[in-house]
Protein backbone atom coordinates (compact mmCIF):
# COMPACT_ATOMS: atom_id res chain seq x y z
CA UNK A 1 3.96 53.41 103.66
CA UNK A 2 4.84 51.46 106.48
CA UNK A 3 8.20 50.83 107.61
CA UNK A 4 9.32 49.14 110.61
CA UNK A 5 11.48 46.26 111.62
CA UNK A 6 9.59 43.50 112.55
CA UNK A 7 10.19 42.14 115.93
CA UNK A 8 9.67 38.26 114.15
CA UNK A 9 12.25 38.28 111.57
CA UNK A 10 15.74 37.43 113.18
CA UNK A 11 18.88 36.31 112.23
CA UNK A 12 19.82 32.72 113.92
CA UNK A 13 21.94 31.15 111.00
CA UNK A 14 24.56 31.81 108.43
CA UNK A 15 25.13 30.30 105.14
CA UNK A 16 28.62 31.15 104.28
CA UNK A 17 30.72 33.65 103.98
CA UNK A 18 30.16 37.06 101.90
CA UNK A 19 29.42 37.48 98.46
CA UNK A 20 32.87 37.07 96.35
CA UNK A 21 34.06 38.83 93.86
CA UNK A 22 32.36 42.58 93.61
CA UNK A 23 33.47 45.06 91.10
CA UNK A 24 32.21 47.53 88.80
CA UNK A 25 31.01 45.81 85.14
CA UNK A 26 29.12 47.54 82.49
CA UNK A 27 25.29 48.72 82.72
CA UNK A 28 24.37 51.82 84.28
CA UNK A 29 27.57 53.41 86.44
CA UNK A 30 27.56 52.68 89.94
CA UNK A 31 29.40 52.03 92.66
CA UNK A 32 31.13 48.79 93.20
CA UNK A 33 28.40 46.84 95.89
CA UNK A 34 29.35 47.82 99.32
CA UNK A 35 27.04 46.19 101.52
CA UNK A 36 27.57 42.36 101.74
CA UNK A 37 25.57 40.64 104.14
CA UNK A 38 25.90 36.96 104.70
CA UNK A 39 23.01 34.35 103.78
CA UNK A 40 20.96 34.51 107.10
CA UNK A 41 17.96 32.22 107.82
CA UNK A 42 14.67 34.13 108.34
CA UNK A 43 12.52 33.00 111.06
CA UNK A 44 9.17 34.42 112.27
CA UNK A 45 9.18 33.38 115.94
CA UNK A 46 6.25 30.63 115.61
CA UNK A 47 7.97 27.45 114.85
CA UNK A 48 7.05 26.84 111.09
CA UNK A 49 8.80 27.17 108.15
CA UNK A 50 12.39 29.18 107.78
CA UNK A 51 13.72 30.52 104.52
CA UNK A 52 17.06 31.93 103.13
CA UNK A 53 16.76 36.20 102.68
CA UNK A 54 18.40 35.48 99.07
CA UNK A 55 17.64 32.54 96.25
CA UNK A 56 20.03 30.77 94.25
CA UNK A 57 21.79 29.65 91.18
CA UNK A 58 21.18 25.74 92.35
CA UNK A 59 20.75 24.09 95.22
CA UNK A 60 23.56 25.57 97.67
CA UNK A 61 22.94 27.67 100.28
CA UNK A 62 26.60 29.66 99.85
CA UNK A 63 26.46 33.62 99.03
CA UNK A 64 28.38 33.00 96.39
CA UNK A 65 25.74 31.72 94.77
CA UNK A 66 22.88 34.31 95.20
CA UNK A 67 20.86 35.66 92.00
CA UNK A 68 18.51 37.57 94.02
CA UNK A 69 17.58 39.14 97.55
CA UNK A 70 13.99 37.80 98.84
CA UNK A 71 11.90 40.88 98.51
CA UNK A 72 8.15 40.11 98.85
CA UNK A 73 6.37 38.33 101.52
CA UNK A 74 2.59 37.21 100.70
CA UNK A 75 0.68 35.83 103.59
CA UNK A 76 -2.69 35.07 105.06
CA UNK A 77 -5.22 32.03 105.11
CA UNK A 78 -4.93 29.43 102.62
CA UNK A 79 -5.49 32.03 99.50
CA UNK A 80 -1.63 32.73 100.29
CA UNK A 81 -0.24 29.87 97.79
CA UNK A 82 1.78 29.73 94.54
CA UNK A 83 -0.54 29.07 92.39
CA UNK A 84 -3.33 32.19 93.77
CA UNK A 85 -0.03 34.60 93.48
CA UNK A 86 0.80 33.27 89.76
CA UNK A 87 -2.99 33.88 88.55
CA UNK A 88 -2.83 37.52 90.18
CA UNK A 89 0.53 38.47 87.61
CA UNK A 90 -1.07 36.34 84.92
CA UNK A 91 -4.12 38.40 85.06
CA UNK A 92 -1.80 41.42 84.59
CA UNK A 93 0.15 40.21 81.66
CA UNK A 94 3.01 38.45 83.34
CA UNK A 95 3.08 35.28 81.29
CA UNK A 96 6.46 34.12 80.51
CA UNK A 97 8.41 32.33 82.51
CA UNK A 98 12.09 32.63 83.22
CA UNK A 99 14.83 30.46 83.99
CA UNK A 100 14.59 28.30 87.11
CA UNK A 101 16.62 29.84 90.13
CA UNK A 102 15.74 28.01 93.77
CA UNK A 103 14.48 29.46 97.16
CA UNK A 104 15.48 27.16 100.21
CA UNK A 105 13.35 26.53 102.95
CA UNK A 106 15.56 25.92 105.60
CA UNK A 107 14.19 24.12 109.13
CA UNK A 108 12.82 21.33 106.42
CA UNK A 109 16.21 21.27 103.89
CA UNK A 110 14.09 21.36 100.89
CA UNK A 111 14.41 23.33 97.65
CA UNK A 112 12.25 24.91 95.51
CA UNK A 113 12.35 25.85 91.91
CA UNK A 114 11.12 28.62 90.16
CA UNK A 115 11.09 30.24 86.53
CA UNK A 116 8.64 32.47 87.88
CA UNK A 117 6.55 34.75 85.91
CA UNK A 118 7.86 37.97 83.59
CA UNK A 119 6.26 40.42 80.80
CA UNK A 120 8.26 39.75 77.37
CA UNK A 121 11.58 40.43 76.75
CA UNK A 122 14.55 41.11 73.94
CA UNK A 123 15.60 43.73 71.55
CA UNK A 124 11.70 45.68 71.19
CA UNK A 125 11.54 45.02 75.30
CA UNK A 126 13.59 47.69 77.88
CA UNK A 127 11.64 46.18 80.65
CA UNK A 128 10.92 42.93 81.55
CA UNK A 129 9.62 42.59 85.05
CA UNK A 130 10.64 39.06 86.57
CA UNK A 131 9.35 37.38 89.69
CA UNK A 132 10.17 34.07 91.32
CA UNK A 133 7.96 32.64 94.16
CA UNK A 134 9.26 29.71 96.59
CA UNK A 135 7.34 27.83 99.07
CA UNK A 136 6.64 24.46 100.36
CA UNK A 137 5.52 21.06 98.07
CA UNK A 138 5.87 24.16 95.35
CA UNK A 139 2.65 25.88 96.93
CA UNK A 140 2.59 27.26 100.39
CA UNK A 141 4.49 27.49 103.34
CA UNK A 142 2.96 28.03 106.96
CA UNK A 143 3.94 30.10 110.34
CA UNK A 144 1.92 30.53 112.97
CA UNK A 145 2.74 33.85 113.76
CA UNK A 146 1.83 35.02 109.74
CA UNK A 147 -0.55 32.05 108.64
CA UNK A 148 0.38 30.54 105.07
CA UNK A 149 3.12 32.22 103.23
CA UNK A 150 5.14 32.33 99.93
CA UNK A 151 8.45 34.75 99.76
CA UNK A 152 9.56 35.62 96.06
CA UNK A 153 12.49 38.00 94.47
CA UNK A 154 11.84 40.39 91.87
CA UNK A 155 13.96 42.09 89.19
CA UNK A 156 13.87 43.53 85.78
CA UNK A 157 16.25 42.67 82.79
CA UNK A 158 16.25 45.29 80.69
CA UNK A 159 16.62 44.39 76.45
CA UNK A 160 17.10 40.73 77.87
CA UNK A 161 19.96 39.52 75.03
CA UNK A 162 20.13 42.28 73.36
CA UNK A 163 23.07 44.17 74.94
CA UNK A 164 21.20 44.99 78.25
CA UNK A 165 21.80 44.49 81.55
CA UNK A 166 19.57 43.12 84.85
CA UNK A 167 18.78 44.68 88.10
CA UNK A 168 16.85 44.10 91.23
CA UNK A 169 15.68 48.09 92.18
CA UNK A 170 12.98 49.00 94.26
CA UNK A 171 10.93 49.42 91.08
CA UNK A 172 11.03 46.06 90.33
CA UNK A 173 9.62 45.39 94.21
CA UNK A 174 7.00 48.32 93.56
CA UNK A 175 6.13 46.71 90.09
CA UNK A 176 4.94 43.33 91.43
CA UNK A 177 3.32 44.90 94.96
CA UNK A 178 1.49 47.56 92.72
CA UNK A 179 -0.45 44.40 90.66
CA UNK A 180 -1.53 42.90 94.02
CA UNK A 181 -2.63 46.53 95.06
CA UNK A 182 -4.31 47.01 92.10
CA UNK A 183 -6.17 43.81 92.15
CA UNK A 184 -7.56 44.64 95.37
CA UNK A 185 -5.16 43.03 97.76
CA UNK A 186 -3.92 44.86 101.10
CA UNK A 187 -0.43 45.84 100.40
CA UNK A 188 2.30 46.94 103.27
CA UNK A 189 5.43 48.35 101.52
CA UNK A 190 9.32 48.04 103.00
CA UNK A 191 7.45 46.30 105.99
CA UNK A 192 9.64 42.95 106.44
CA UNK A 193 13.64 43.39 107.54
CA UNK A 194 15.35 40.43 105.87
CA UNK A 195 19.25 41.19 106.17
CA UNK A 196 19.80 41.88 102.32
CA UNK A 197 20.50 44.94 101.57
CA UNK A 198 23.26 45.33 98.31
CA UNK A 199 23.69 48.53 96.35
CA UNK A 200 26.33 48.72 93.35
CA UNK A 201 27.22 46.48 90.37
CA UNK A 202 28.57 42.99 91.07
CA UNK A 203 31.19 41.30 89.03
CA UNK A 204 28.88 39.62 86.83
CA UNK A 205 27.32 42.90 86.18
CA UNK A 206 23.82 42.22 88.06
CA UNK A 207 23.15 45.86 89.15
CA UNK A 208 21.59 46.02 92.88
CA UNK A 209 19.59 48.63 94.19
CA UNK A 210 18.04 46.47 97.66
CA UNK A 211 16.87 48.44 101.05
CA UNK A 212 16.95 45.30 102.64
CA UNK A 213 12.47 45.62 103.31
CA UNK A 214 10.43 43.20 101.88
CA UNK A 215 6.86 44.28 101.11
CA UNK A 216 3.75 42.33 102.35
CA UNK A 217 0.86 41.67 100.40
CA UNK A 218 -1.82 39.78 102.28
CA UNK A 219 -3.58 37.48 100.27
């Protein structure tokens, strides 16, 4: 495993002010969430595309808004697009998609949504693995420092309305990394520094279990 800031990922920006409201709600026990960063735009150093470090309800940039941290990078030549990444998961049984959240791509002001891809869920279902990919034009984004590049969140909603609860845990990182590793794809875990680490249960009773390292898969 690699791990290592990387000397292109920076903070230059904040979106508003910390996220509101934290307390301890239902699910597994755990500490309130005690690490709030701001919303911080993520910038490579080459003068393309910028993105958020968390995606979003809507289309506002505020952390009171968040769903998820940004936790996977993919990158490389032009193979590093939305719709290469979705075949990879489909291949591997991730076939239902999820409701739409939205990654913002910052230096261009544009939005992208995503259901993403997820195994099956409910009642007969304690895991449900659920990713979300944003990029440019819904496809690819581009950085001369990295090439072409898509960053997505991942979680897991456990017994998804049935009484459970839903998380984003390094497992649900490993989950998604492991398919591309398994389908042949160089894979550098906890590699990328992106400013959003969160551990505890937040008032809605999302349960958070972030380092703050996004892995890269290079497509």
């Amino acid at each position: 495993m690699t791990r290592k800031l990387a000397a292109h990922v920076v903070r230059i920006a904040s979106a508003g002010g910390l996220i509101a409201g934290l307390a301890v709600v239902g699910a597994p026990s755990a500490s309130a969430a005690d690490t709030n960063p701001p919303v911080v735009n993520i910038y490579w150093g080459g003068g393309g595309d910028t993105f958020y470090n968390y995606d979003f309800h809507n289309t506002s940039g505020s952390s009171s808004n968040i769903d998820w941290g940004i936790d996977i990078i993919f990158s490389g030549g032009s193979g590093a697009n939305i719709p290469a990444i979705r075949s990879v998961v489909n291949r591997a049984g991730f076939n239902g998609p999820g409701g739409t959240e939205y990654g913002y791509i910052a230096n261009r002001n544009y939005w992208d949504g995503s259901t993403g891809e997820k195994k099956p869920s409910g009642c007969t279902y304690p895991d449900s693995y659920h990713m979300r990919q944003y990029a440019m034009n819904i496809y690819s984004s581009y950085d001369p420092n990295i090439g072409y590049y898509v960053f997505a969140s991942t979680h897991n909603d456990h017994w998804e309305n049935c009484g459970g609860w839903t998380e984003e845990t390094e497992a649900s990182k490993q989950t998604f990394s492991g398919v591309f590793a398994n389908a042949g794809y160089s894979v550098q875990d906890d590699y990328w520094g992106l400013s959003n680490t969160e551990e505890g249960t937040d008032s809605n009773g999302k349960v958070w279990d972030n380092n703050g390292w996004a892995s890269w898969v290079h497509m």
